[in-house]
Protein backbone atom coordinates (compact mmCIF):
# COMPACT_ATOMS: atom_id res chain seq x y z
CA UNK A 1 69.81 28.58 -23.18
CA UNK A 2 72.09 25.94 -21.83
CA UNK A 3 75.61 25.11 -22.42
CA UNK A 4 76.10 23.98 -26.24
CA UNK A 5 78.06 20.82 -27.02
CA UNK A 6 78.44 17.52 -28.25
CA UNK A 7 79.62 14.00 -27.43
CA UNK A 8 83.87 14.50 -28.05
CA UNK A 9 85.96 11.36 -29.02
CA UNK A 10 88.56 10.03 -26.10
CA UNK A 11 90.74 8.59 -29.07
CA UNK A 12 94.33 8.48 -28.48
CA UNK A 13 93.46 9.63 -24.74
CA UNK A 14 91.11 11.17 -23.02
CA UNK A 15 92.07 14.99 -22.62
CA UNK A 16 91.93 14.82 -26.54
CA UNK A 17 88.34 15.34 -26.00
CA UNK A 18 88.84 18.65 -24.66
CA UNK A 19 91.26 19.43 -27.67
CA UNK A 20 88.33 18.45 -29.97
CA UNK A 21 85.65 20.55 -28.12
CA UNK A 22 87.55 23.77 -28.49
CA UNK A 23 87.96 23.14 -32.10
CA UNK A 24 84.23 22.97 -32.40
CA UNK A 25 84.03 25.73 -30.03
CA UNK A 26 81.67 23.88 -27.49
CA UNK A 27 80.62 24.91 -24.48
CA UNK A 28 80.02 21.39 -22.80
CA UNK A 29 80.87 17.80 -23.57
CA UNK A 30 79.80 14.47 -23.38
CA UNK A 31 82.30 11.43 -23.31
CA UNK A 32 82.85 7.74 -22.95
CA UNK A 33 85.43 8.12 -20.23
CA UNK A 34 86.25 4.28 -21.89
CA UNK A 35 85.75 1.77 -24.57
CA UNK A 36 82.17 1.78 -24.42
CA UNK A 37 81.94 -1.69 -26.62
CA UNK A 38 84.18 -3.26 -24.04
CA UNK A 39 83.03 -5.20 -20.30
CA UNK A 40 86.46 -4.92 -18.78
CA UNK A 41 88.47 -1.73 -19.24
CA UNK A 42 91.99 -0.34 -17.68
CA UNK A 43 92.21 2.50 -15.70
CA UNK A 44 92.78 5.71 -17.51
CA UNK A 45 96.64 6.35 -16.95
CA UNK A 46 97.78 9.29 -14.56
CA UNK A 47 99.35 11.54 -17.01
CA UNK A 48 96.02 11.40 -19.15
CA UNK A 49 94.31 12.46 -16.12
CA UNK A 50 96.87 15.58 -15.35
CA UNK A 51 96.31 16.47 -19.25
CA UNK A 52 92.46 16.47 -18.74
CA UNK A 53 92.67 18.73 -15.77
CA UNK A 54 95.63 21.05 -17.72
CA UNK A 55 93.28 21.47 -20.69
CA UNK A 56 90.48 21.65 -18.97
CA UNK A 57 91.10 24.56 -16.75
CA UNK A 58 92.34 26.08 -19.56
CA UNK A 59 89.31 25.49 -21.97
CA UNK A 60 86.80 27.55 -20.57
CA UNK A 61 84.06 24.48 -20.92
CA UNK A 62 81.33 25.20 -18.68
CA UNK A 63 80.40 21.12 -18.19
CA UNK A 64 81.90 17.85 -19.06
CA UNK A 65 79.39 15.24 -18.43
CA UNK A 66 79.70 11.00 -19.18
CA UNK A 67 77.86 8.58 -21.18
CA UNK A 68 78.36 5.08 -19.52
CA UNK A 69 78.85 1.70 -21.97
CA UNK A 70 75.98 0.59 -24.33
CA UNK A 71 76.83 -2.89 -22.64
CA UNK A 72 75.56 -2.08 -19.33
CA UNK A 73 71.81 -3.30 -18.61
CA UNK A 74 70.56 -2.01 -15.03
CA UNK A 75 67.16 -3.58 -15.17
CA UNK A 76 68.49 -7.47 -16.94
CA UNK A 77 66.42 -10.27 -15.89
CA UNK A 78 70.19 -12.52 -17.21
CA UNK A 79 72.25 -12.58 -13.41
CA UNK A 80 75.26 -12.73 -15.15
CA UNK A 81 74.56 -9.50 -17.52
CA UNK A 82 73.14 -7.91 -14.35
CA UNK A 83 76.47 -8.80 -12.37
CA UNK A 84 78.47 -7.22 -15.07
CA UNK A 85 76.64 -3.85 -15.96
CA UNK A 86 76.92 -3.07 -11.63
CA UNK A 87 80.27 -3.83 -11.70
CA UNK A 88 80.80 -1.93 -14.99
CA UNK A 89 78.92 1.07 -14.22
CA UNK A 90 80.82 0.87 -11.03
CA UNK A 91 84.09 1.49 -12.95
CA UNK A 92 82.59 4.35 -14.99
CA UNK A 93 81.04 6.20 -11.50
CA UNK A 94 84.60 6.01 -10.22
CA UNK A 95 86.17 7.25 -13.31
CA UNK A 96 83.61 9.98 -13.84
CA UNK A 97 84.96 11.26 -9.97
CA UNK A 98 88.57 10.56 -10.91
CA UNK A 99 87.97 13.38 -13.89
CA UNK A 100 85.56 15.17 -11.20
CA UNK A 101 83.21 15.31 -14.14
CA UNK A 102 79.68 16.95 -13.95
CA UNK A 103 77.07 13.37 -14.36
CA UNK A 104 76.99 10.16 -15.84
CA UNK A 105 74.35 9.67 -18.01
CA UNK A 106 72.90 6.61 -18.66
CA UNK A 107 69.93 4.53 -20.40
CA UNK A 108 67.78 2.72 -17.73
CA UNK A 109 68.19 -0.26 -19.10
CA UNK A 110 65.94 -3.32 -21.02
CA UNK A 111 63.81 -5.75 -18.83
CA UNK A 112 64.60 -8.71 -21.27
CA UNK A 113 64.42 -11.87 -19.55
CA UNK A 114 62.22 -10.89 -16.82
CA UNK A 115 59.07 -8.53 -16.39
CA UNK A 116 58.82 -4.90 -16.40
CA UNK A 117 58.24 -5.02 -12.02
CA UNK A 118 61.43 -6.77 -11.78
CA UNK A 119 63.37 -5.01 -14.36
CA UNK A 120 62.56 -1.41 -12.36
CA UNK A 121 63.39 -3.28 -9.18
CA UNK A 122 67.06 -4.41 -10.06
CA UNK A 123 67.38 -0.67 -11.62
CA UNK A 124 66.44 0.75 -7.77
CA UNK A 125 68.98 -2.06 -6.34
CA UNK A 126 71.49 -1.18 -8.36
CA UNK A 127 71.35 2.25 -7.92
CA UNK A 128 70.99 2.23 -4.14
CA UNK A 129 74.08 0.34 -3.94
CA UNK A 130 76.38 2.25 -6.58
CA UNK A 131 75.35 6.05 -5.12
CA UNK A 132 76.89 5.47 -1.94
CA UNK A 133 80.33 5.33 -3.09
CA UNK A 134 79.82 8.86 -4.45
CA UNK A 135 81.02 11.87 -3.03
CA UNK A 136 79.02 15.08 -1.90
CA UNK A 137 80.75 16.96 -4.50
CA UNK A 138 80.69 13.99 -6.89
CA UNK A 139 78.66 13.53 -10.15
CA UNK A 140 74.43 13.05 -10.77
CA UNK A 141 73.62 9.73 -12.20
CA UNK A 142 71.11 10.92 -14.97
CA UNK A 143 68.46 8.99 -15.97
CA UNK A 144 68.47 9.45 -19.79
CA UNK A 145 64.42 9.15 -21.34
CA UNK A 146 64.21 6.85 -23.87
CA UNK A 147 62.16 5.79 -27.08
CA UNK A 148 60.13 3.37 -24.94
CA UNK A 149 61.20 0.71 -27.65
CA UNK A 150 60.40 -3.01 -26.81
CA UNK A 151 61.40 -3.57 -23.89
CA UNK A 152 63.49 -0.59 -22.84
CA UNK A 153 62.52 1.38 -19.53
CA UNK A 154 62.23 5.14 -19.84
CA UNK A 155 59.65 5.59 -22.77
CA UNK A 156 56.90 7.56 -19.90
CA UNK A 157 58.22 10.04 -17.42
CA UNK A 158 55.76 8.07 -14.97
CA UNK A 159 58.79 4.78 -15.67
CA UNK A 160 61.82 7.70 -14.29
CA UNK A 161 60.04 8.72 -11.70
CA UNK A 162 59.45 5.45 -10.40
CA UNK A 163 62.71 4.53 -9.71
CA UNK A 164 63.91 7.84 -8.40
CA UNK A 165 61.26 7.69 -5.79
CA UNK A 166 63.17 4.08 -4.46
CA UNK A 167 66.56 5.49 -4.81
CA UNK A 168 67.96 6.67 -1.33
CA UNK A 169 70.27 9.27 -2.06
CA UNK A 170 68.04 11.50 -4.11
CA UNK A 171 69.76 14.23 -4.10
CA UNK A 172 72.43 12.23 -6.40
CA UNK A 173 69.84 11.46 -9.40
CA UNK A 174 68.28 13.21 -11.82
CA UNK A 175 67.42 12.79 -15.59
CA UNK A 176 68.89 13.77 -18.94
CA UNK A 177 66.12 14.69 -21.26
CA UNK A 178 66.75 13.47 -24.76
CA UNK A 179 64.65 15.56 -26.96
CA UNK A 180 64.58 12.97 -29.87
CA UNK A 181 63.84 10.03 -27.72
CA UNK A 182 61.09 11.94 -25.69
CA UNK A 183 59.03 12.98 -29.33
CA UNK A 184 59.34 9.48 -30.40
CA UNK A 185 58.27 8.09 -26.63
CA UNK A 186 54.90 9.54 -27.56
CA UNK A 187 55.47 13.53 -25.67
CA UNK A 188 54.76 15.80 -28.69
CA UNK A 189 57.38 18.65 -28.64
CA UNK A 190 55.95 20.23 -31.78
CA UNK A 191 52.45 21.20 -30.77
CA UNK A 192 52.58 20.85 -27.06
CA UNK A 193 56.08 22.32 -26.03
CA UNK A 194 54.94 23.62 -23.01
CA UNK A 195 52.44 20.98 -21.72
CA UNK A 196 55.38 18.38 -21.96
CA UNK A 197 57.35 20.32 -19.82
CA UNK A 198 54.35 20.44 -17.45
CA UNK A 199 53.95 17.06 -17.32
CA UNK A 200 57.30 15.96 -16.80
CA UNK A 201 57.56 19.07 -13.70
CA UNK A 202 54.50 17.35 -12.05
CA UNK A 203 55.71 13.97 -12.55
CA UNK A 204 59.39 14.06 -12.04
CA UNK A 205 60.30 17.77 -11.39
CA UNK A 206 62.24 20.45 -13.29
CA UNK A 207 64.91 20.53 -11.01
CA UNK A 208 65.54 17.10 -11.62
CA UNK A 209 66.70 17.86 -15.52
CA UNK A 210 70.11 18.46 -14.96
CA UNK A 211 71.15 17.69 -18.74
CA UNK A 212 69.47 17.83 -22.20
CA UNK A 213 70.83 15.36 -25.51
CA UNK A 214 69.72 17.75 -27.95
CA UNK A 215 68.77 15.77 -31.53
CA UNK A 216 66.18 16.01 -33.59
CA UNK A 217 64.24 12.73 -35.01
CA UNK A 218 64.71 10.86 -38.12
CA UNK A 219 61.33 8.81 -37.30
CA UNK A 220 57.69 10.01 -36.61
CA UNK A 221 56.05 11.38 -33.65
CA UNK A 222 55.65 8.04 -31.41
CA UNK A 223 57.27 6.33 -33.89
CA UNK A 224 58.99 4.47 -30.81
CA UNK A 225 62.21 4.29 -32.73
CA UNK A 226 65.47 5.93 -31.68
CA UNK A 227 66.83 7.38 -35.15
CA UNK A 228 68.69 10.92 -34.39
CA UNK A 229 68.59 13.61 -37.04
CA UNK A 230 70.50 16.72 -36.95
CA UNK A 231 69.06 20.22 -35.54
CA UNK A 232 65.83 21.26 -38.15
CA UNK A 233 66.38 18.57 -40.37
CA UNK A 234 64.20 15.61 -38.78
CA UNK A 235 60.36 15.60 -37.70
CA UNK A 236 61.06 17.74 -34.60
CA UNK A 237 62.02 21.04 -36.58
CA UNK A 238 63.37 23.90 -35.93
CA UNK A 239 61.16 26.21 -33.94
CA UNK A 240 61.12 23.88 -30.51
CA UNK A 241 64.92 24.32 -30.94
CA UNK A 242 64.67 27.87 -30.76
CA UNK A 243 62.28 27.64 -27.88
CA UNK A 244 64.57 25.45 -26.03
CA UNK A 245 67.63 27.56 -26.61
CA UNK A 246 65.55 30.87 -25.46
CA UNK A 247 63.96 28.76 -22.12
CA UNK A 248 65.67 30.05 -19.68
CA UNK A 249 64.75 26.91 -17.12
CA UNK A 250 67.63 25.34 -18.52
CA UNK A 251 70.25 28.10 -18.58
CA UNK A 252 72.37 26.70 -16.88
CA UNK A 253 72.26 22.90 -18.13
CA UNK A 254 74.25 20.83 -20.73
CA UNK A 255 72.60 20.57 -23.91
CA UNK A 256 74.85 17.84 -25.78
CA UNK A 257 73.92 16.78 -29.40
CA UNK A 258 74.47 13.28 -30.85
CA UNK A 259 73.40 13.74 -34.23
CA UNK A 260 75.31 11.12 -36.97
CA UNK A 261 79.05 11.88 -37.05
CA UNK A 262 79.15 13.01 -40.76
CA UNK A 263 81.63 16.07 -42.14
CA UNK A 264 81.74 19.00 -39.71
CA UNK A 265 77.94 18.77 -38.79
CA UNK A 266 79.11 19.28 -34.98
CA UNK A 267 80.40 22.83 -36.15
CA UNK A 268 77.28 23.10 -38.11
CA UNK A 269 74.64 22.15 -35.37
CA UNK A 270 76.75 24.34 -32.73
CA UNK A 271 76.60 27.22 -35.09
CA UNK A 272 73.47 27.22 -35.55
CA UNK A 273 72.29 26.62 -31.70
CA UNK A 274 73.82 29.57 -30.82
CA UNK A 275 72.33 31.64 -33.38
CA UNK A 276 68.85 30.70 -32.22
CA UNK A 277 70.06 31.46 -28.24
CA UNK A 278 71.22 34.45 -29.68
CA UNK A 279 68.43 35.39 -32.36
């Protein structure tokens, strides 16, 4: 089930994006709302805005959601990189409510530089501070599960949980589930579909899931490496796919795929997504 998309390119401005997803004939999309390889960006510039909202209303896309910068680094045990990923994901929270956008979706962060107590502590600091400035009617901040790689947070649902227990606004956070990064955390999609989905209701709660990245794996179950693959091609296969577009728990959810940007596999996965929902 779900709403099918993929993460659209904000080149040349961001309603482009929009442009791009009904090419592809999306349903959803996913989007830096700025240079993600970039610590200090400029606003986006009112007419881009007033395009989004013109195309958008016009598009029929059921969700736009955000993917904040690969530089930011909730949980850093480096004060200065900690200083500059709030103040960064700051930027992309207000951004994401300029373009009234759906979530922000973000990776926990690494605890490099400090232990794993204190690297979940300045995640639950962060937060607490940042939610407040959001509106009622503003976007989730999504927890995205990870590969549990090093020293990244995220790998165990046990890790997400955690730090939405000590965040105060609750009703603001939730997680995206990243099928490829969940299979390679060790939570075996293949054979135990259903039991992972347990597990992460008794743990976290389904109605925290508010948004899926839907990729298969280029590495081995618990491989602990973060290596998309597109739909059926990887170690993940085809048949949880078709589960997952017939589940009906997540009908109403974005399910964005991030598979390599090669020739038109966007058209290709999205085509073939909807023939499983369908089929």
């Amino acid at each position: 089930m779900g709403y099918i998309g993929f993460h659209a390119s904000i080149s040349g401005g961001v309603h482009n994006a929009i442009d791009e997803a009904i090419q592809k004939k999306a349903e959803a999309i996913q989007i830096f709302t700025a240079n993600q390889r970039m610590w200090s960006v400029k606003d986006i510039p009112d007419k881009d805005v007033k395009l989004f909202f013109e195309k958008r209303k016009k598009s029929g896309l059921k969700s736009i959601v955000s993917h904040d910068s690969y530089l930011i680094n909730l949980a850093s045990g480096d004060k200065t990189i900690l200083e500059k990923s709030r103040k960064a994901f700051k930027d992309e929270i207000k951004r994401s409510i300029i373009l009234k956008l759906d979530a922000v979706i973000f990776h926990p962060g690494s605890f490099t530089g400090t232990t794993f107590e204190v690297g979940i502590k300045n995640i639950i600091e962060s937060l607490n501070t940042l939610i407040m400035d959001i509106p009622e009617d503003g976007p989730f901040l999504l927890l995205e599960t990870t590969a549990g790689s090093g020293n990244t947070i995220g790998g165990k649902f046990e890790e997400l949980a955690e730090i939405i227990k000590g965040v105060k606004r609750k009703e603001k956070i939730g997680v995206c589930f990243d099928t490829a990064h969940t299979f390679e955390a060790g939570y075996d999609l293949v054979n135990n579909y259903e039991k992972v989905f347990s597990d992460f209701d008794k743990i976290i709660g389904l109605e925290k899931l508010k948004a899926m990245h839907i990729n298969d794996s280029k590495t081995e179950y618990a491989s602990k490496a973060d290596r998309h693959e597109h739909i059926g091609k990887g170690e993940i296969g085809k048949d949880v796919f078709k589960k997952l577009m017939k589940d009906k728990r997540f009908a109403k959810i974005p399910m964005i795929i991030e598979t390599p940007k090669v020739g038109e596999w966007d058209e290709k996965n999205i085509r073939l997504l909807k023939k499983m929902r369908e089929g």
